[in-house]
C-alpha atoms as a PDB file:
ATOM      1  CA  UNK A   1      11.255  27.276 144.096  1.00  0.00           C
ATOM      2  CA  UNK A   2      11.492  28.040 140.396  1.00  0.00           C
ATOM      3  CA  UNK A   3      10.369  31.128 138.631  1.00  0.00           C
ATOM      4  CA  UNK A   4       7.763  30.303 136.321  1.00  0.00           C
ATOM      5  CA  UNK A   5       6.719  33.522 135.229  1.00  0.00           C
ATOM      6  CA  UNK A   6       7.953  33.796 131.945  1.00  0.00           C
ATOM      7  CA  UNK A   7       5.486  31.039 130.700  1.00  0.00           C
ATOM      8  CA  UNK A   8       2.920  33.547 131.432  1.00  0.00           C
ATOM      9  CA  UNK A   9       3.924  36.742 129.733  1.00  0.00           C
ATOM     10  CA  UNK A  10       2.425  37.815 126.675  1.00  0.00           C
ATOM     11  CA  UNK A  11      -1.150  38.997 124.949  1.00  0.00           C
ATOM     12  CA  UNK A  12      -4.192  37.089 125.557  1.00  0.00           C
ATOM     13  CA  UNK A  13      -6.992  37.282 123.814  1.00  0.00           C
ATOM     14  CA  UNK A  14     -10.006  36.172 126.745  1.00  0.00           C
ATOM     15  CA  UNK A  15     -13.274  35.399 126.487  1.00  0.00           C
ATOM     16  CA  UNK A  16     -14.912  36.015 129.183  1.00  0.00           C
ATOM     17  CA  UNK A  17     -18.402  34.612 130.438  1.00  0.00           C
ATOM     18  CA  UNK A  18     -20.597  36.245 133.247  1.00  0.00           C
ATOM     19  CA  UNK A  19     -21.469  33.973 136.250  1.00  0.00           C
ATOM     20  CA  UNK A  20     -25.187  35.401 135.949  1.00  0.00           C
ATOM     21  CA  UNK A  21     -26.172  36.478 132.736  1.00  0.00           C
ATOM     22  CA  UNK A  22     -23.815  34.183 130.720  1.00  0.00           C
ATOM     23  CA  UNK A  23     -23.064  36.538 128.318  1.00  0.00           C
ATOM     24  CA  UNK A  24     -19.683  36.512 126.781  1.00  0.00           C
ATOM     25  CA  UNK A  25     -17.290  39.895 127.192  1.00  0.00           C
ATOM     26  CA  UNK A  26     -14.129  39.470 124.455  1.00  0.00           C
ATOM     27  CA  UNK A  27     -11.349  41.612 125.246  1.00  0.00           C
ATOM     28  CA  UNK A  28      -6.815  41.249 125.746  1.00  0.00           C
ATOM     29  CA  UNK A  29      -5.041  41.436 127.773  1.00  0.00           C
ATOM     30  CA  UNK A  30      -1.572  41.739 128.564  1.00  0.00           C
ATOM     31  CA  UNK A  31       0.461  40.062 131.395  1.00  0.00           C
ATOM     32  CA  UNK A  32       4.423  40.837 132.104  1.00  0.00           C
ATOM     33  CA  UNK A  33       6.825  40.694 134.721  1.00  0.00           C
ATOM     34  CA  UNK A  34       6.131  42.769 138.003  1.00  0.00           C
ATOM     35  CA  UNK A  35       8.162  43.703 141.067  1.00  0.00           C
ATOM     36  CA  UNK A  36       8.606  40.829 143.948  1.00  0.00           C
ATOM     37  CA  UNK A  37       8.260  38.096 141.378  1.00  0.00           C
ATOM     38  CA  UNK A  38       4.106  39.399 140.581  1.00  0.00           C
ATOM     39  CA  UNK A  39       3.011  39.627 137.659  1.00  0.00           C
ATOM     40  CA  UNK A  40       0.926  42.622 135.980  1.00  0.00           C
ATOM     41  CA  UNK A  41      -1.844  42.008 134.167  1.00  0.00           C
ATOM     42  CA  UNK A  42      -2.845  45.117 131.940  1.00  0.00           C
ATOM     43  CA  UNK A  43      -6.185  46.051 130.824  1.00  0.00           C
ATOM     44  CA  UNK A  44      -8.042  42.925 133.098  1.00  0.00           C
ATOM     45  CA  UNK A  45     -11.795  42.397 132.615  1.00  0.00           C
ATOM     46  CA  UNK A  46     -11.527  45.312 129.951  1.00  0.00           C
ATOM     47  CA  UNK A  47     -11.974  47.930 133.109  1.00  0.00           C
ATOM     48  CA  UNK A  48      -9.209  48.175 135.218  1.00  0.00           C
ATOM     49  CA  UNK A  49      -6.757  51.402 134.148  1.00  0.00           C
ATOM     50  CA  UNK A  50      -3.827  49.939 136.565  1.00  0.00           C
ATOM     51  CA  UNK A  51      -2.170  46.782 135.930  1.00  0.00           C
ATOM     52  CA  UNK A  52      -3.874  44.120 138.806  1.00  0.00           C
ATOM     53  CA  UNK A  53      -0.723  41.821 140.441  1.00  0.00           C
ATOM     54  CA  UNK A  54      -1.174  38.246 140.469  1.00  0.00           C
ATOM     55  CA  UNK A  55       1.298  35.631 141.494  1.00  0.00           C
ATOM     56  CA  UNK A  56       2.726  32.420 140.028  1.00  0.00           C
ATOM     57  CA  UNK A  57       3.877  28.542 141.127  1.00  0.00           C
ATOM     58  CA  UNK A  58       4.107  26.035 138.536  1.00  0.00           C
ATOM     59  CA  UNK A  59       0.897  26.557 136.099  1.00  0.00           C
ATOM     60  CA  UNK A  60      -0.820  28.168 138.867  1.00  0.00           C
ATOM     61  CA  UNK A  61      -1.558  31.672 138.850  1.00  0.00           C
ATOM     62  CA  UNK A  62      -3.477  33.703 141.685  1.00  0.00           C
ATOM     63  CA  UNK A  63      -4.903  37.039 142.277  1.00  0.00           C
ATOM     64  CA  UNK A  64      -4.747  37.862 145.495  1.00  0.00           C
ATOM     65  CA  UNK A  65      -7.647  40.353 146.718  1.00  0.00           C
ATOM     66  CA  UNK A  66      -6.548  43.804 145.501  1.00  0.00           C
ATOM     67  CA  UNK A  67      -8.700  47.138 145.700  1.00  0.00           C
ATOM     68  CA  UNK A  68      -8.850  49.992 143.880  1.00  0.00           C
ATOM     69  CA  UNK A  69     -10.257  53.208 143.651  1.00  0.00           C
ATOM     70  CA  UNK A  70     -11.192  55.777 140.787  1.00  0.00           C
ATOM     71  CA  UNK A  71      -9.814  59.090 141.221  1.00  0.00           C
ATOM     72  CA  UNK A  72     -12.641  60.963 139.191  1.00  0.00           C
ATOM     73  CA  UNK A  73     -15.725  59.186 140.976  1.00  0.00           C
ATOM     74  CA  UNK A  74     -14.035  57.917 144.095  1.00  0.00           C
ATOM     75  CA  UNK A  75     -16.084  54.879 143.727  1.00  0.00           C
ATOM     76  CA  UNK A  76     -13.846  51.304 144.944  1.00  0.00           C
ATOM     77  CA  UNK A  77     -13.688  47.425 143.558  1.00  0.00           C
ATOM     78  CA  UNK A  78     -12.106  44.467 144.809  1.00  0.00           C
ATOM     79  CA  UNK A  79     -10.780  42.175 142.624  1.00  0.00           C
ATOM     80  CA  UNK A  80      -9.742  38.331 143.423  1.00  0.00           C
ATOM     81  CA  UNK A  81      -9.597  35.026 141.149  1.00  0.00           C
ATOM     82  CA  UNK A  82      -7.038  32.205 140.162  1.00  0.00           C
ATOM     83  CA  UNK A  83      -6.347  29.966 137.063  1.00  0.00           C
ATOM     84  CA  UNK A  84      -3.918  27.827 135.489  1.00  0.00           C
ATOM     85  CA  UNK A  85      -1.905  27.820 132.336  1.00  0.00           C
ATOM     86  CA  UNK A  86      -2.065  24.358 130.229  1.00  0.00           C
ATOM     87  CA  UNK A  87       0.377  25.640 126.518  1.00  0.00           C
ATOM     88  CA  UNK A  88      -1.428  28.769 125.374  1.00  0.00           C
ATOM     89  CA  UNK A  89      -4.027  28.835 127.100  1.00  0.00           C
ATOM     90  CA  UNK A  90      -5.060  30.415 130.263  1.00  0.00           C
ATOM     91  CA  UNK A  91      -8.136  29.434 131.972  1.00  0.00           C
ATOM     92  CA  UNK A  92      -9.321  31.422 135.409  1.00  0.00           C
ATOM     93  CA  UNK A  93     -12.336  32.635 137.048  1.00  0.00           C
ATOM     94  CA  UNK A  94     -12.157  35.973 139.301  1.00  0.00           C
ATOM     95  CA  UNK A  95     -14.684  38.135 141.206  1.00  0.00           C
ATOM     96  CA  UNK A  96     -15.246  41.547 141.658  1.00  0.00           C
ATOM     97  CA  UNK A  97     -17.115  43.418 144.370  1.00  0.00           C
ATOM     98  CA  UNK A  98     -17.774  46.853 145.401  1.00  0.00           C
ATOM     99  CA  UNK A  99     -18.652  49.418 142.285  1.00  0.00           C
ATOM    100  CA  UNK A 100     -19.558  46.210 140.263  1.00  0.00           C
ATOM    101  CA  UNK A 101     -20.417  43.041 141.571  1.00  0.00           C
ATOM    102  CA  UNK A 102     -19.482  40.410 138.736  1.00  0.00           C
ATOM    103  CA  UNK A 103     -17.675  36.762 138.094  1.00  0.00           C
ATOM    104  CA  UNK A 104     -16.747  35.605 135.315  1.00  0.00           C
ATOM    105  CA  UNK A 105     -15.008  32.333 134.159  1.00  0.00           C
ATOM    106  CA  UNK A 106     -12.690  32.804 131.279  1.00  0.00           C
ATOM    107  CA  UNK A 107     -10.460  31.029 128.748  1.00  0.00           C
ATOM    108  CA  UNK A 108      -7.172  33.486 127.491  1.00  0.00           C
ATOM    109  CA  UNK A 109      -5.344  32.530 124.059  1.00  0.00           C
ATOM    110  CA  UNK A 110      -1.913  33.438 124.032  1.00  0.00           C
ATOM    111  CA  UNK A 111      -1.625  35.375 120.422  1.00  0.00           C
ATOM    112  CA  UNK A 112       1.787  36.739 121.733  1.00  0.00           C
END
């Protein structure tokens, strides 16, 4: 099948709203071209240090569960979600679970 990513690389700028509180995080992010056709997606949810992977067909993109684990307090978070690109804009919804329990819908502007 065809490789789609490139339709996906850039800087968003997200807004992101909490599944219980509602409140609305703002933060970019930053998505380019991985190894094994993923993607990387720096800076996600304005907490993760490493780049999470996601994966691509047509529109569609998808996080597949990924954990990781701070080296200074050891603590671990799992991280999953999925969206779809329509132009510039990139709408998903992920959840984490572990260190901090959280999901959030979101809508990503390409500025980049």
């Amino acid at each position: 099948k065809p490789d789609t990513r490139a339709q996906f690389l850039g800087t968003y700028t997200v807004e992101d709203v909490s599944g219980s509180s509602g409140y609305v995080y703002e933060y970019d992010v930053t998505i380019s071209s991985g190894d094994n056709g993923d993607l990387n997606i720096s800076n996600f949810a304005d907490i993760f240090n490493t780049p999470v992977k996601a994966t691509v067909d047509g529109n569609k993109l998808t996080i597949k569960q990924q954990t990781f684990t701070n080296p200074s307090s050891g603590n671990t978070i799992k991280v999953s979600g999925n969206g779809t690109l329509t132009g510039n804009i990139l709408t998903f919804t992920y959840t984490t679970e572990g260190y901090l329990d959280y999901t959030g819908t979101c809508t990503a502007n390409k500025s980049q």
